[in-house]
PDB file of N, CA and C in Angstrom:
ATOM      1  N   UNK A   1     -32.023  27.665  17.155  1.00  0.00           N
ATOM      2  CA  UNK A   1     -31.227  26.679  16.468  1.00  0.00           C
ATOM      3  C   UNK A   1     -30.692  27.297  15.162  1.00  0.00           C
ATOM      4  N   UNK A   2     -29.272  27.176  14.695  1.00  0.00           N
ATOM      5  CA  UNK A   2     -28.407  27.514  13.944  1.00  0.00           C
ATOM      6  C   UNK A   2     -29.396  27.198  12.545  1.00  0.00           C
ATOM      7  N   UNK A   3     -29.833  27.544  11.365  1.00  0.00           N
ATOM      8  CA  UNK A   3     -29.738  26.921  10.369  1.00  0.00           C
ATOM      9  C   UNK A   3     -28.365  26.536   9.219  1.00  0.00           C
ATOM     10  N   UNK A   4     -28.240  25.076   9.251  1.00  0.00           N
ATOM     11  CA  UNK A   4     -28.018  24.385   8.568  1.00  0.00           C
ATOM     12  C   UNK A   4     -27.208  24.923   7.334  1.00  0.00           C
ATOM     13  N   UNK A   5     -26.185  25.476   6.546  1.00  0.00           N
ATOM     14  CA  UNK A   5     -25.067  26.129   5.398  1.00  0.00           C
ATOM     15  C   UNK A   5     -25.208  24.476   4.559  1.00  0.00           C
ATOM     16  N   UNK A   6     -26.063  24.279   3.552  1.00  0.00           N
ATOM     17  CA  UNK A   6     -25.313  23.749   2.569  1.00  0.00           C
ATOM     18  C   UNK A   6     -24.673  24.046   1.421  1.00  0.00           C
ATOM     19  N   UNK A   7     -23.529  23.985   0.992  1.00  0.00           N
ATOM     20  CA  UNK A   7     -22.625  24.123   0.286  1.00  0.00           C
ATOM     21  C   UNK A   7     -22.873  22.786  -1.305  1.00  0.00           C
ATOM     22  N   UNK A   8     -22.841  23.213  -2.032  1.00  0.00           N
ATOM     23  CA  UNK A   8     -22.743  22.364  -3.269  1.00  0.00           C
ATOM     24  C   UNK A   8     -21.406  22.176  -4.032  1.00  0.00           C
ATOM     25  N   UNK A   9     -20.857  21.065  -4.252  1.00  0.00           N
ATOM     26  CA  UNK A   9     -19.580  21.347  -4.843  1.00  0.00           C
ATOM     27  C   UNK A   9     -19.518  21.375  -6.917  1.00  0.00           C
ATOM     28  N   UNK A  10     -18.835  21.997  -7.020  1.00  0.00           N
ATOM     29  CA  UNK A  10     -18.987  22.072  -8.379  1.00  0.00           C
ATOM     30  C   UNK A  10     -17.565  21.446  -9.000  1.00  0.00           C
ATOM     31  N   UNK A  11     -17.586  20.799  -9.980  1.00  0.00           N
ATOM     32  CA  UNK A  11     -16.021  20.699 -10.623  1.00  0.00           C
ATOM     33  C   UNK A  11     -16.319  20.823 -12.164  1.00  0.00           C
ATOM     34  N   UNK A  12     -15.440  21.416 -12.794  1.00  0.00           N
ATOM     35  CA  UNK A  12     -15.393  21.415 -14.272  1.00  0.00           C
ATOM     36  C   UNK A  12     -13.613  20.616 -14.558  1.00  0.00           C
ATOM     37  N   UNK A  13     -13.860  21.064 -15.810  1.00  0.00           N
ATOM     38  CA  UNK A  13     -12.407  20.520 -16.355  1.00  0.00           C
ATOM     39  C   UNK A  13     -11.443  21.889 -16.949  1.00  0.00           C
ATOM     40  N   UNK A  14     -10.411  21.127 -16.648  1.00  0.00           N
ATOM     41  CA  UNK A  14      -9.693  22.720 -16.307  1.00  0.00           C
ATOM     42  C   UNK A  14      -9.271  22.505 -18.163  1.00  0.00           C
ATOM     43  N   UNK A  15      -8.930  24.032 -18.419  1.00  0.00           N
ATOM     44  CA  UNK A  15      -8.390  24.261 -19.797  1.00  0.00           C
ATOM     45  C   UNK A  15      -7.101  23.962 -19.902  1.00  0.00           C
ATOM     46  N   UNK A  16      -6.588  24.416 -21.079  1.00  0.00           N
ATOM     47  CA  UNK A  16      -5.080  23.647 -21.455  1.00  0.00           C
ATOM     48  C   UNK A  16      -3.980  24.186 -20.707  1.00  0.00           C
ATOM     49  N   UNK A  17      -4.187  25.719 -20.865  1.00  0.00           N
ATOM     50  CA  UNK A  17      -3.395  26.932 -20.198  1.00  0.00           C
ATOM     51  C   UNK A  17      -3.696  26.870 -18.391  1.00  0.00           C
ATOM     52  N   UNK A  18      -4.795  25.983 -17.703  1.00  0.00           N
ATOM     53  CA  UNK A  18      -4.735  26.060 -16.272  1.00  0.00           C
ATOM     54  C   UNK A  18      -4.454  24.634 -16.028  1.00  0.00           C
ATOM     55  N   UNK A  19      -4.027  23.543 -16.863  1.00  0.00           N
ATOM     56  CA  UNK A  19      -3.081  22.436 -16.934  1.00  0.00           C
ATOM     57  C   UNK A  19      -1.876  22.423 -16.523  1.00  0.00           C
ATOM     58  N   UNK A  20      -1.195  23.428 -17.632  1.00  0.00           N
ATOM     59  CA  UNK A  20      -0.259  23.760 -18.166  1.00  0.00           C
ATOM     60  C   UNK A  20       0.562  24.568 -16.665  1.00  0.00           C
ATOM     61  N   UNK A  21      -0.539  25.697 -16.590  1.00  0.00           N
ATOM     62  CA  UNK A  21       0.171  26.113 -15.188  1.00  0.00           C
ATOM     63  C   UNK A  21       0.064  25.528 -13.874  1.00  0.00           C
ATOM     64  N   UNK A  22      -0.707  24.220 -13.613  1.00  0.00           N
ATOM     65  CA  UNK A  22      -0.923  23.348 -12.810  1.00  0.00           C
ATOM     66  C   UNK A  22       0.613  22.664 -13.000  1.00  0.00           C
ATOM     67  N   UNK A  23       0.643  22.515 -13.823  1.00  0.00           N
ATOM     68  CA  UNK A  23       2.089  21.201 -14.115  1.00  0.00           C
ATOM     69  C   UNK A  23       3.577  22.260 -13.819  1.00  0.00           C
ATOM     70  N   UNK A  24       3.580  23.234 -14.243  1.00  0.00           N
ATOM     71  CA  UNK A  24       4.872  24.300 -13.581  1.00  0.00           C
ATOM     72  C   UNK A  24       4.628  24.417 -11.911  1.00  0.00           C
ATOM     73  N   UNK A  25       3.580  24.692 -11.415  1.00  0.00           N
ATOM     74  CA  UNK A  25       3.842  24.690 -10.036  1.00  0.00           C
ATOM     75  C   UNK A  25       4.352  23.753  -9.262  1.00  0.00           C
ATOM     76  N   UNK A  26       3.578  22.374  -9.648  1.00  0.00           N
ATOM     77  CA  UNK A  26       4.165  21.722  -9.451  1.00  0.00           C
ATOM     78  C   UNK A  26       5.414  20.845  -9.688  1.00  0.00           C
ATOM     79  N   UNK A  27       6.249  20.969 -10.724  1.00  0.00           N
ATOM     80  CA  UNK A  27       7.301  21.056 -10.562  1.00  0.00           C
ATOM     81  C   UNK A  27       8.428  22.222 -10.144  1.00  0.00           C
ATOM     82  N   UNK A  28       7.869  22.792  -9.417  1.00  0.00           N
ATOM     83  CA  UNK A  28       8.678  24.200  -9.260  1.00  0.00           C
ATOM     84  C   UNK A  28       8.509  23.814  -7.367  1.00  0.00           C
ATOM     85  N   UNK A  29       7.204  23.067  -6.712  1.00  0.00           N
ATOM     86  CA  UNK A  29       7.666  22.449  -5.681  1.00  0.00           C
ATOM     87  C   UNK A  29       7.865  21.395  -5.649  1.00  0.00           C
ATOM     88  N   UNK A  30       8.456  20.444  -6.095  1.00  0.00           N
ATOM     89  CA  UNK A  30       8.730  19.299  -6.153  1.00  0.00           C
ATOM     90  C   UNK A  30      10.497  19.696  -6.602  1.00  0.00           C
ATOM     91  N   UNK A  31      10.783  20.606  -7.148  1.00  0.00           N
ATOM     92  CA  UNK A  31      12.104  20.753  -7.235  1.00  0.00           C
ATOM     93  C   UNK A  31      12.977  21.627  -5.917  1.00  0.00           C
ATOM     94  N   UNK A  32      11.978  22.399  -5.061  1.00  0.00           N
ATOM     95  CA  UNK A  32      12.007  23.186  -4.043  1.00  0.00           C
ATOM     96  C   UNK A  32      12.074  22.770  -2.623  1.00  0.00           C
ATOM     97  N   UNK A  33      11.037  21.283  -2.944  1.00  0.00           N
ATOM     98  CA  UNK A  33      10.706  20.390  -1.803  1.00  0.00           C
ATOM     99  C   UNK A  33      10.776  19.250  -2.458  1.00  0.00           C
ATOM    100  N   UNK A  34      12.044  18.319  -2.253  1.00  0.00           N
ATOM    101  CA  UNK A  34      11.555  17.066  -2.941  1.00  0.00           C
ATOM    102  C   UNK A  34      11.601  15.668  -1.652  1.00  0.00           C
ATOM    103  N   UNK A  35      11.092  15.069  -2.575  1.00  0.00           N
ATOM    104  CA  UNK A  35       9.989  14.500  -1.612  1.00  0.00           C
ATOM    105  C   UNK A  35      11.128  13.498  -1.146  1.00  0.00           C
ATOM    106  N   UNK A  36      11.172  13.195   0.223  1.00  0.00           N
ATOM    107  CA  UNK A  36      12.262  12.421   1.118  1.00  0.00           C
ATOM    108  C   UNK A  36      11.984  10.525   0.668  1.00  0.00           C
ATOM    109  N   UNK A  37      13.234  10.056   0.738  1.00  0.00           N
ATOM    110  CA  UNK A  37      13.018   8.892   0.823  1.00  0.00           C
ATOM    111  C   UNK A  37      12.743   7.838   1.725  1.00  0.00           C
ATOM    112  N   UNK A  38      11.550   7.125   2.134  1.00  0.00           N
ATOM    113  CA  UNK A  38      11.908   6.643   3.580  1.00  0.00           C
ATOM    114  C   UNK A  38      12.089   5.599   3.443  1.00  0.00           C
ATOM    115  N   UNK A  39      12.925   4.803   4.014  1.00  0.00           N
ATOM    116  CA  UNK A  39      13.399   3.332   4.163  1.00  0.00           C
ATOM    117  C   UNK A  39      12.261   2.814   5.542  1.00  0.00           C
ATOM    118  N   UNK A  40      11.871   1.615   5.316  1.00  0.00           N
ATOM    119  CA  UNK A  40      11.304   0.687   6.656  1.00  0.00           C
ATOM    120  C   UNK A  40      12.183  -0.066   6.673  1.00  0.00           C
ATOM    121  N   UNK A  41      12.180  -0.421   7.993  1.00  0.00           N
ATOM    122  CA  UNK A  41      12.504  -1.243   8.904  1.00  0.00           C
ATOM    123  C   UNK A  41      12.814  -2.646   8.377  1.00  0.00           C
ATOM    124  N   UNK A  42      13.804  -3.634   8.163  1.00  0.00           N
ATOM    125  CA  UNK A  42      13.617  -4.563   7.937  1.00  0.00           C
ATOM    126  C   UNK A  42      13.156  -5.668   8.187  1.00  0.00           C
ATOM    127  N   UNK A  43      12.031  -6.397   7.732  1.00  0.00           N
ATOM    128  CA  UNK A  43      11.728  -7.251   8.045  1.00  0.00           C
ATOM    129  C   UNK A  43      12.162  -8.718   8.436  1.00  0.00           C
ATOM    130  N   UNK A  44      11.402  -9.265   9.831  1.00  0.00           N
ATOM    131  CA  UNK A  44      12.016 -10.100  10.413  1.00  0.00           C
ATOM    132  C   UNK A  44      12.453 -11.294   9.740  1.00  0.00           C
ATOM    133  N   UNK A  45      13.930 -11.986   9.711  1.00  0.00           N
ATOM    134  CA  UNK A  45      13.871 -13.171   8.832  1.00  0.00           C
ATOM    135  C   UNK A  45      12.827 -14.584   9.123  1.00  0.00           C
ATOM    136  N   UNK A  46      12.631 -15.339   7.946  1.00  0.00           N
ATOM    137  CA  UNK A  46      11.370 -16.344   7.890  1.00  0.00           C
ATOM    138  C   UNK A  46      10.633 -15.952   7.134  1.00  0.00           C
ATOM    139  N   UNK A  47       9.510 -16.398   7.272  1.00  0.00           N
ATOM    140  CA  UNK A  47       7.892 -16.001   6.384  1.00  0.00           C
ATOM    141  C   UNK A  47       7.895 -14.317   6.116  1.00  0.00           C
ATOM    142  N   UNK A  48       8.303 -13.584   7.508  1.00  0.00           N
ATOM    143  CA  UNK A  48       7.943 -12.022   6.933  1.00  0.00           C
ATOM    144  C   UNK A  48       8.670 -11.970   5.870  1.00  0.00           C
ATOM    145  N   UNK A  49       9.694 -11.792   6.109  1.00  0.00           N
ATOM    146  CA  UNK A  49      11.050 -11.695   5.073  1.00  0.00           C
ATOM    147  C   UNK A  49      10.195 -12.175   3.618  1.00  0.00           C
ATOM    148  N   UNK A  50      10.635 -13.483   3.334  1.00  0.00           N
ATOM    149  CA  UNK A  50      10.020 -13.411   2.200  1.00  0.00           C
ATOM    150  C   UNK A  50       8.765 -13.166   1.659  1.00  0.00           C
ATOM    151  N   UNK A  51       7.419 -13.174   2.622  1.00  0.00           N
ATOM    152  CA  UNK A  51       6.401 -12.505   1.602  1.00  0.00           C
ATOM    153  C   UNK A  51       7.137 -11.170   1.594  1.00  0.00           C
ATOM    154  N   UNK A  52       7.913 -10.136   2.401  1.00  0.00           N
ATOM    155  CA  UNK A  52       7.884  -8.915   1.330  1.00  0.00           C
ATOM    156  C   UNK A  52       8.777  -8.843   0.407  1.00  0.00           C
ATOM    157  N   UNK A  53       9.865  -9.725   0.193  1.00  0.00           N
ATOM    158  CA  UNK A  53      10.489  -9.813  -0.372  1.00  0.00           C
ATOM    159  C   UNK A  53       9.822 -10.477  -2.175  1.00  0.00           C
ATOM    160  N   UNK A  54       8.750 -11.053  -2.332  1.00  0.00           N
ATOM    161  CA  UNK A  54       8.226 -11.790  -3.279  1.00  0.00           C
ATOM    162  C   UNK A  54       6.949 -10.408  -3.443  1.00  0.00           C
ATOM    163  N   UNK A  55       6.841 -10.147  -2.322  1.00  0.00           N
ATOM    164  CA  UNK A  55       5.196  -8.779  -2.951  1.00  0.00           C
ATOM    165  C   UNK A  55       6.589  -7.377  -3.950  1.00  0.00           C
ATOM    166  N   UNK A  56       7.635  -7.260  -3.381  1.00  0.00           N
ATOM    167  CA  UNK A  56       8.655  -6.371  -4.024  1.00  0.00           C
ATOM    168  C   UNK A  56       8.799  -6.716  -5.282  1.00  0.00           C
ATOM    169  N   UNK A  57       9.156  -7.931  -5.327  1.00  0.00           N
ATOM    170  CA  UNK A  57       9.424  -8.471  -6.492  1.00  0.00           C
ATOM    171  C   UNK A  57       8.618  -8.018  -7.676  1.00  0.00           C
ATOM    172  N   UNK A  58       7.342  -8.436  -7.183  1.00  0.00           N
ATOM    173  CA  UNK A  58       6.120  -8.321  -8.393  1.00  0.00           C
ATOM    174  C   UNK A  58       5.731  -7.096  -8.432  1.00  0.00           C
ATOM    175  N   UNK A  59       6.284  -5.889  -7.729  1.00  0.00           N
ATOM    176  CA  UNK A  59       6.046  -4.189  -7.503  1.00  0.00           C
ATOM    177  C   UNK A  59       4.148  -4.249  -6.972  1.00  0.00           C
ATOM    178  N   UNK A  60       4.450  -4.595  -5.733  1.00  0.00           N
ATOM    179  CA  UNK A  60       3.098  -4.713  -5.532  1.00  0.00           C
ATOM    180  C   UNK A  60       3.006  -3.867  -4.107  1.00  0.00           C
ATOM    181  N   UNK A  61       2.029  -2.644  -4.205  1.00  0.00           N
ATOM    182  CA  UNK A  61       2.104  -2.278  -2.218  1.00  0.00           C
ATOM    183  C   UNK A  61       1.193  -3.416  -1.857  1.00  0.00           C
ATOM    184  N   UNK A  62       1.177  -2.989  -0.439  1.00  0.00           N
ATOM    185  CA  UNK A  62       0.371  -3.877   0.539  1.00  0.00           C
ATOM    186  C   UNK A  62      -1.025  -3.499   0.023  1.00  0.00           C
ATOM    187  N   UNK A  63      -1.588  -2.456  -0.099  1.00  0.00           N
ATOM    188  CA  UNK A  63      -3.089  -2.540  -0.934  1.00  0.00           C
ATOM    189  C   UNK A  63      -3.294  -3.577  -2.330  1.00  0.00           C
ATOM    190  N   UNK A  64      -2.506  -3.360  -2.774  1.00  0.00           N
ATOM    191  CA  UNK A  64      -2.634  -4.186  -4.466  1.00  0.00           C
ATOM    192  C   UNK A  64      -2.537  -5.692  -4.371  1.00  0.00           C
ATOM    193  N   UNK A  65      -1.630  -5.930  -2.828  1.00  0.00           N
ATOM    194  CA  UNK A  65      -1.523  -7.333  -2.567  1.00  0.00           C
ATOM    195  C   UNK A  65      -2.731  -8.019  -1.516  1.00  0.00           C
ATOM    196  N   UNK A  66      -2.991  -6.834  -0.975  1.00  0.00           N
ATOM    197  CA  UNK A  66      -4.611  -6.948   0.289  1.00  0.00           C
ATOM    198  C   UNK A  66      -5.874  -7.529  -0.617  1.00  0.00           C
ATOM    199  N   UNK A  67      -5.734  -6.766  -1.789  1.00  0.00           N
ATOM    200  CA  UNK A  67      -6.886  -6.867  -2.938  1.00  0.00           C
ATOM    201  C   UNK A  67      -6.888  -8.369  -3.600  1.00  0.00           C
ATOM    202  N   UNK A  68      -5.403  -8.429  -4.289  1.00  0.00           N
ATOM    203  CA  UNK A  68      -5.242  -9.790  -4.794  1.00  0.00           C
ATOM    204  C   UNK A  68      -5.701 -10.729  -4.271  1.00  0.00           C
ATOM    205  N   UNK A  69      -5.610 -10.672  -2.743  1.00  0.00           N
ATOM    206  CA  UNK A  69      -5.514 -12.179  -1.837  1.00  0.00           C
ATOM    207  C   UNK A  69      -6.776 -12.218  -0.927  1.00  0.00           C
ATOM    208  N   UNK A  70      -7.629 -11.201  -1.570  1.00  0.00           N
ATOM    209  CA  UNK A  70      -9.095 -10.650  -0.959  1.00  0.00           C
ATOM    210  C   UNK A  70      -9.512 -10.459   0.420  1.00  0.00           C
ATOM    211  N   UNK A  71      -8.259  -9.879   0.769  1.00  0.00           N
ATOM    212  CA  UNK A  71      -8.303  -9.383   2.514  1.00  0.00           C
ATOM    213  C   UNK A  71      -8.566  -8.164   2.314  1.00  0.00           C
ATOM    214  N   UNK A  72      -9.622  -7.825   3.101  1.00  0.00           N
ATOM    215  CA  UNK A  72     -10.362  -6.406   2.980  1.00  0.00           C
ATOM    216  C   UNK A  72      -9.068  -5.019   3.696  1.00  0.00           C
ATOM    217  N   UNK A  73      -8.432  -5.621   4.256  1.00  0.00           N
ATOM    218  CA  UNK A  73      -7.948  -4.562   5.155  1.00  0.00           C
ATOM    219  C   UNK A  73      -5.837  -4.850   4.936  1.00  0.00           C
ATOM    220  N   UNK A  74      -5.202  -3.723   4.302  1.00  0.00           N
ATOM    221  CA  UNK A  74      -3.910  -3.844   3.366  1.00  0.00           C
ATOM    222  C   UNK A  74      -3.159  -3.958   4.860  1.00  0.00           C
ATOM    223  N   UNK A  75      -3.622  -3.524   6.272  1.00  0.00           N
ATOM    224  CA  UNK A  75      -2.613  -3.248   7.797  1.00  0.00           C
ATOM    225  C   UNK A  75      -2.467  -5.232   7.786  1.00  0.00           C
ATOM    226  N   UNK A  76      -3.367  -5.828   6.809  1.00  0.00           N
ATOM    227  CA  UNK A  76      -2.652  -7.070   7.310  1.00  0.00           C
ATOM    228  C   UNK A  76      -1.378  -7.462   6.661  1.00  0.00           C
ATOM    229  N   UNK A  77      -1.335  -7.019   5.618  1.00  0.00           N
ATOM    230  CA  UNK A  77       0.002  -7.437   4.549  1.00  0.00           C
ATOM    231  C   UNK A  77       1.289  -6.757   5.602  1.00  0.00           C
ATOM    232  N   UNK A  78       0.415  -5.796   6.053  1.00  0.00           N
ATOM    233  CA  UNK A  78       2.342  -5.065   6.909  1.00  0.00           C
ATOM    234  C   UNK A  78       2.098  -5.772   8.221  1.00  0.00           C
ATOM    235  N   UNK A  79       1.329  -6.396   9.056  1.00  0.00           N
ATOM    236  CA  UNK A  79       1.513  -7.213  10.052  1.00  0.00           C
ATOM    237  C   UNK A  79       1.931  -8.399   9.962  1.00  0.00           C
ATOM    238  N   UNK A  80       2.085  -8.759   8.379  1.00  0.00           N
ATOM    239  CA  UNK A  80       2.411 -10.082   8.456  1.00  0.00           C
ATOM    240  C   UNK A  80       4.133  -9.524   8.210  1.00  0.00           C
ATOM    241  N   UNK A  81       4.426  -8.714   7.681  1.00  0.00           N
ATOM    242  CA  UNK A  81       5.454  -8.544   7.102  1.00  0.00           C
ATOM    243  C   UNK A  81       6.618  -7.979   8.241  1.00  0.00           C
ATOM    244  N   UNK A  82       5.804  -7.317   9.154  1.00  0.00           N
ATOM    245  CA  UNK A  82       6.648  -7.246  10.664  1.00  0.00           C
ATOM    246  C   UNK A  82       6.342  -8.207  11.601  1.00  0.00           C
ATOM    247  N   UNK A  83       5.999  -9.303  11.276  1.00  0.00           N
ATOM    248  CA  UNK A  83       6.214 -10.390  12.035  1.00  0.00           C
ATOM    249  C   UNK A  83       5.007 -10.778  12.902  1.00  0.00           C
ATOM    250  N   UNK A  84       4.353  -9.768  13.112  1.00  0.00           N
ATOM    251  CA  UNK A  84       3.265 -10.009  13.990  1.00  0.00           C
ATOM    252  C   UNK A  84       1.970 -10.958  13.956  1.00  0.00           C
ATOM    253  N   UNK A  85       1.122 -11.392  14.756  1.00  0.00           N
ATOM    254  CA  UNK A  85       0.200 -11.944  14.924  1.00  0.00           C
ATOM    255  C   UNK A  85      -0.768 -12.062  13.793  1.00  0.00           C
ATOM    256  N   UNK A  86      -1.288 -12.765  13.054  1.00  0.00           N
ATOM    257  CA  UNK A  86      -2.030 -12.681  11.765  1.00  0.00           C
ATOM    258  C   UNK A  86      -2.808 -14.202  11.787  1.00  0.00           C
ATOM    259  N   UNK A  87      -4.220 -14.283  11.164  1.00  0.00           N
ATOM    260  CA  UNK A  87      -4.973 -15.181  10.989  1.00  0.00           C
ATOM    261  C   UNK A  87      -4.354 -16.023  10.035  1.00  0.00           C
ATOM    262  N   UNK A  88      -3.912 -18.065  10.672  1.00  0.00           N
ATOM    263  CA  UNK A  88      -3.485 -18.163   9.079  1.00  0.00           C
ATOM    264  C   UNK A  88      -4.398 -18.371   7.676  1.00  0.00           C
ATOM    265  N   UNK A  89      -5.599 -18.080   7.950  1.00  0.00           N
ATOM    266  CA  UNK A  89      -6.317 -18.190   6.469  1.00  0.00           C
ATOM    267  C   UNK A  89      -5.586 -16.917   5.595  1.00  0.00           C
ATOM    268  N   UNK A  90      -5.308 -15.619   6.237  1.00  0.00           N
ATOM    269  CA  UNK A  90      -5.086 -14.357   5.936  1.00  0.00           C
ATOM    270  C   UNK A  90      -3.398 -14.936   5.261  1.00  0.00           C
ATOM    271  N   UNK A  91      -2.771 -15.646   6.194  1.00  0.00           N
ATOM    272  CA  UNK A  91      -1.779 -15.649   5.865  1.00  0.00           C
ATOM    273  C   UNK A  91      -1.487 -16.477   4.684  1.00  0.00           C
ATOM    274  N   UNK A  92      -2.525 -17.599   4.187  1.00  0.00           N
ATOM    275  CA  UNK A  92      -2.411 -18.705   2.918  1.00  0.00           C
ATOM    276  C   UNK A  92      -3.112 -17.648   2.156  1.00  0.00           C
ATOM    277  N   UNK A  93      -4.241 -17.089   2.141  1.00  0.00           N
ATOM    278  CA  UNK A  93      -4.385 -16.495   1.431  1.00  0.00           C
ATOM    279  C   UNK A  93      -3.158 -15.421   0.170  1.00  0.00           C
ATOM    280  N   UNK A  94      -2.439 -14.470   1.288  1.00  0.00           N
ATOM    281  CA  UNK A  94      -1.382 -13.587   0.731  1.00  0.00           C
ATOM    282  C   UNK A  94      -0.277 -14.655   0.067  1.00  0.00           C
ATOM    283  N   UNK A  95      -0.045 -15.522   0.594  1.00  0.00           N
ATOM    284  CA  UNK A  95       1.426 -16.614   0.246  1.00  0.00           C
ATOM    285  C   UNK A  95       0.466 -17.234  -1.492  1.00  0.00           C
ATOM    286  N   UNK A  96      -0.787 -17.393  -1.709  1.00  0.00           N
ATOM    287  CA  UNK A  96      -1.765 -17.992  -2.137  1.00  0.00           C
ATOM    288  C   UNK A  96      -1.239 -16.814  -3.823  1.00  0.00           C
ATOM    289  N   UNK A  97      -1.600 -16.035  -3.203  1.00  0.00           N
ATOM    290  CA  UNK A  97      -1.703 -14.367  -4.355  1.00  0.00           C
ATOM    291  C   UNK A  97      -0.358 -14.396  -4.563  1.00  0.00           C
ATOM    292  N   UNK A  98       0.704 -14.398  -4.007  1.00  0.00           N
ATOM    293  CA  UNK A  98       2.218 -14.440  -4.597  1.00  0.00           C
ATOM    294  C   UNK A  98       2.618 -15.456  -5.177  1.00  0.00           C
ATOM    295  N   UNK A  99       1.628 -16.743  -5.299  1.00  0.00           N
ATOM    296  CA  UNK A  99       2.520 -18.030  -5.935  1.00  0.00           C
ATOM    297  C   UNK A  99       3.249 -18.887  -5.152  1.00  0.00           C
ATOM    298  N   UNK A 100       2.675 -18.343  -3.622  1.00  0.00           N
ATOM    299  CA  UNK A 100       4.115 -19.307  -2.509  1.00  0.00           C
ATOM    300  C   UNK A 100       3.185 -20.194  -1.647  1.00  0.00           C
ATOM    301  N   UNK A 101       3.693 -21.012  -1.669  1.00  0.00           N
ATOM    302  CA  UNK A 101       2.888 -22.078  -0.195  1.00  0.00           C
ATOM    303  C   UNK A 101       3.273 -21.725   0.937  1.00  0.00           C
ATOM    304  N   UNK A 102       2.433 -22.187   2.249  1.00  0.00           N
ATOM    305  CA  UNK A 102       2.875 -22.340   3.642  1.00  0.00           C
ATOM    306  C   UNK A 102       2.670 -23.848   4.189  1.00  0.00           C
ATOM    307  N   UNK A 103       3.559 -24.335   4.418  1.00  0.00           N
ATOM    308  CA  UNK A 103       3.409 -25.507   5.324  1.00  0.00           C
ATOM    309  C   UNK A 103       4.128 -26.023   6.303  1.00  0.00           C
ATOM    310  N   UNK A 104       3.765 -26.626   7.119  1.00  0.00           N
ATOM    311  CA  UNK A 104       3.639 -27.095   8.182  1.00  0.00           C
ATOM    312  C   UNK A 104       5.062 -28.205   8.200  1.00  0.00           C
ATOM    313  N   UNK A 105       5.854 -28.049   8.894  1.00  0.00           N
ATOM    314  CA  UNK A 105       6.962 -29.028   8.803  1.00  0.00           C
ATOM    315  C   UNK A 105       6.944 -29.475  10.869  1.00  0.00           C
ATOM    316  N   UNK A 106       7.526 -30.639  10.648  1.00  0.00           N
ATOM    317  CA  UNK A 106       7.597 -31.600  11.694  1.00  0.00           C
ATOM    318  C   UNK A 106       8.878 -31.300  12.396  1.00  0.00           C
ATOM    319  N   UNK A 107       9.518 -30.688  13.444  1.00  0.00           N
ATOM    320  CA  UNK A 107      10.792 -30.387  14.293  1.00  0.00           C
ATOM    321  C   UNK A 107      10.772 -31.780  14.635  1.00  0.00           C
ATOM    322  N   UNK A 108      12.381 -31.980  14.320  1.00  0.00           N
ATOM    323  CA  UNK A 108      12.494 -33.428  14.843  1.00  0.00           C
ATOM    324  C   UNK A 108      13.610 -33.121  16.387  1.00  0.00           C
TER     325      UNK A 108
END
């Protein structure tokens, strides 16, 4: 049987001068490679539409808004936001954290 390599990790704090040349590299790829913009998909009109339209508003990602509205898991803020299938406690909850109601209207 193999014995076992443990490794210990160490970190210090870097000096001014390995800052300094930390911060040129990286702008030297970031000017070399800059970073693409991606557009999503627009969301479906109704409820998706505007919760992302109201989480934008307040500059909020789907984590910062998952947290607010104390849903453990942020894939619900983008399932609600592409339209899909979602618990509605999950869903009063998020409408709850933006300041918006959900209710129930009568089709006549």
């Amino acid at each position: 049987m193999a014995k076992k390599r443990i490794t210990k990790r160490v970190s210090r704090d870097f000096s001014e001068e390995e800052k300094q040349q930390y911060q040129e590299i990286r702008e030297q790829v970031i000017e070399e490679f800059p970073p693409v913009a991606r557009s999503r998909k627009p969301s479906p009109p109704g409820i998706p539409s505007q919760i992302r339209a109201a989480r934008e508003a307040r500059g909020l990602t789907w984590y910062a808004l998952a947290q607010r509205a104390g849903i453990p898991n942020s894939n619900t803020i983008r399932d609600i936001e592409q339209g899909r299938d979602v618990k509605l406690t999950n869903l009063q909850a998020v409408a709850k954290a933006l300041d918006l109601s959900v209710e129930l209207v009568e089709l006549s």
